[in-house]
C-alpha atoms as a PDB file:
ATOM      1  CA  UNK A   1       0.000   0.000   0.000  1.00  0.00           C
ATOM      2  CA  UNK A   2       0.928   3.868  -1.016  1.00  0.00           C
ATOM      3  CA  UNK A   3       2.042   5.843   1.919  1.00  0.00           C
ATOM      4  CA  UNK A   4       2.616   8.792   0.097  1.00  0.00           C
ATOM      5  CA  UNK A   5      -0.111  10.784  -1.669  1.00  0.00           C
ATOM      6  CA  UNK A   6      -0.572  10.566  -5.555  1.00  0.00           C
ATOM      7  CA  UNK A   7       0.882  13.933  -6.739  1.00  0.00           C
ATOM      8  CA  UNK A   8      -0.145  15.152 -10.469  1.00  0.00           C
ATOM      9  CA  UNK A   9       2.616  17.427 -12.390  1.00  0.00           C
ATOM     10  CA  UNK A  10       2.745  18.968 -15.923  1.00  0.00           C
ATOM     11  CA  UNK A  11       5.548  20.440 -17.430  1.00  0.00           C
ATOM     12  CA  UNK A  12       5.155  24.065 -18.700  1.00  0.00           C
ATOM     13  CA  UNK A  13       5.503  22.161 -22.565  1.00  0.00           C
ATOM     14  CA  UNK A  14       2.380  20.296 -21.255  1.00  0.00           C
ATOM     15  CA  UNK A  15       0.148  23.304 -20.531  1.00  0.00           C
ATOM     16  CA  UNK A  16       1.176  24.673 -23.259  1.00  0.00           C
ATOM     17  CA  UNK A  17      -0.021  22.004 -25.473  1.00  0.00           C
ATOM     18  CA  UNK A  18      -3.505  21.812 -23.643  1.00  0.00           C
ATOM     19  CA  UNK A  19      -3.599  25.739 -24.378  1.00  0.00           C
ATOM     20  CA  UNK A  20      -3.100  25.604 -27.814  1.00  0.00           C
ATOM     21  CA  UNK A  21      -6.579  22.734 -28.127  1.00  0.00           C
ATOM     22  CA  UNK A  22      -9.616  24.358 -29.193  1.00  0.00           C
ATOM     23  CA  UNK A  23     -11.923  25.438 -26.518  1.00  0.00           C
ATOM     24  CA  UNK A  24     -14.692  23.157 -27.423  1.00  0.00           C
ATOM     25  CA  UNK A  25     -12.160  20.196 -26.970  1.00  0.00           C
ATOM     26  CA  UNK A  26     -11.000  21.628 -23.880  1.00  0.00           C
ATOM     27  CA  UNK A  27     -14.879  21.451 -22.487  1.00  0.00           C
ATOM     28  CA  UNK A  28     -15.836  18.430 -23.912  1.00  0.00           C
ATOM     29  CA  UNK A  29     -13.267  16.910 -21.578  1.00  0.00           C
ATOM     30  CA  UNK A  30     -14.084  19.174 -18.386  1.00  0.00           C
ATOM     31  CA  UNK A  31     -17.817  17.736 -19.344  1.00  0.00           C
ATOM     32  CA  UNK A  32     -16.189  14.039 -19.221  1.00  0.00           C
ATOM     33  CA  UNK A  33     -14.301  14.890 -15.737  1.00  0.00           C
ATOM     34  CA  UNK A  34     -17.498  16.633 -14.379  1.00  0.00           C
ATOM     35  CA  UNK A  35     -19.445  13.374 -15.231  1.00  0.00           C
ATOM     36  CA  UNK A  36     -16.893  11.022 -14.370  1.00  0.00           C
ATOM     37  CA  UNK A  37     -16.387  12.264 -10.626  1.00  0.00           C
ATOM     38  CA  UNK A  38     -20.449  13.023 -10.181  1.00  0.00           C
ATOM     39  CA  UNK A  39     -20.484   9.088 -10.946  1.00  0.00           C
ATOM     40  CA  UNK A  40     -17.922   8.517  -8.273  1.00  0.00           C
ATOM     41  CA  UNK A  41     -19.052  10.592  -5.852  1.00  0.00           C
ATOM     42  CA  UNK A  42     -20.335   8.823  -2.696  1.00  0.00           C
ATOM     43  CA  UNK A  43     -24.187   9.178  -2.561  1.00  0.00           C
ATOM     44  CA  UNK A  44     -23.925  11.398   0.252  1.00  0.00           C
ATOM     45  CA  UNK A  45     -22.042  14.045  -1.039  1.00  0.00           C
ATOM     46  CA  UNK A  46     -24.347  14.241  -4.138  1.00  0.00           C
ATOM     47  CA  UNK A  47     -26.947  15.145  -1.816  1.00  0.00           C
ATOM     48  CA  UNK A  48     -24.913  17.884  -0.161  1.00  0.00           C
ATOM     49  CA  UNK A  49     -23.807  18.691  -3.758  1.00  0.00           C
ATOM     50  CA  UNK A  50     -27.799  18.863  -4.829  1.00  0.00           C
ATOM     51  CA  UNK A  51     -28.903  20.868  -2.351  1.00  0.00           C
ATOM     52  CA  UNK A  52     -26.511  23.539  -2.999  1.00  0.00           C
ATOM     53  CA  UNK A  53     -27.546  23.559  -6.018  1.00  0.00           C
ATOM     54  CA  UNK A  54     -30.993  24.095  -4.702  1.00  0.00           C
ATOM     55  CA  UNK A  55     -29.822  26.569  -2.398  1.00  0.00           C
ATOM     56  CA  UNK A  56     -30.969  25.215  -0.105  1.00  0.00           C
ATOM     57  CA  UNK A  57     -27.608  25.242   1.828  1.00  0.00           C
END
């Protein structure tokens, strides 16, 4: 088992790179993330995450 936390870099090159795709690429994959952690989430904190929504909270 990992004791140490998983740590994400990208090079300036890399950001770059992402920069230069078109914005429509750029949120089609935010969309994909977005959708990817909502399905992840733990069913509790997608009712937190609803009622904010709602404003409820």
């Amino acid at each position: 088992m990992r004791n140490r936390p998983l740590l994400y870099y990208k090079t300036k090159e890399d950001i770059e790179a992402y920069r230069k795709k078109p914005v429509k690429l750029r949120l089609q994959w935010l969309q994909a993330q977005m959708e990817f952690f909502y399905k992840a989430m733990p069913k509790k904190a997608k009712r937190i995450r609803e009622r904010l929504e709602r404003g409820e909270i």
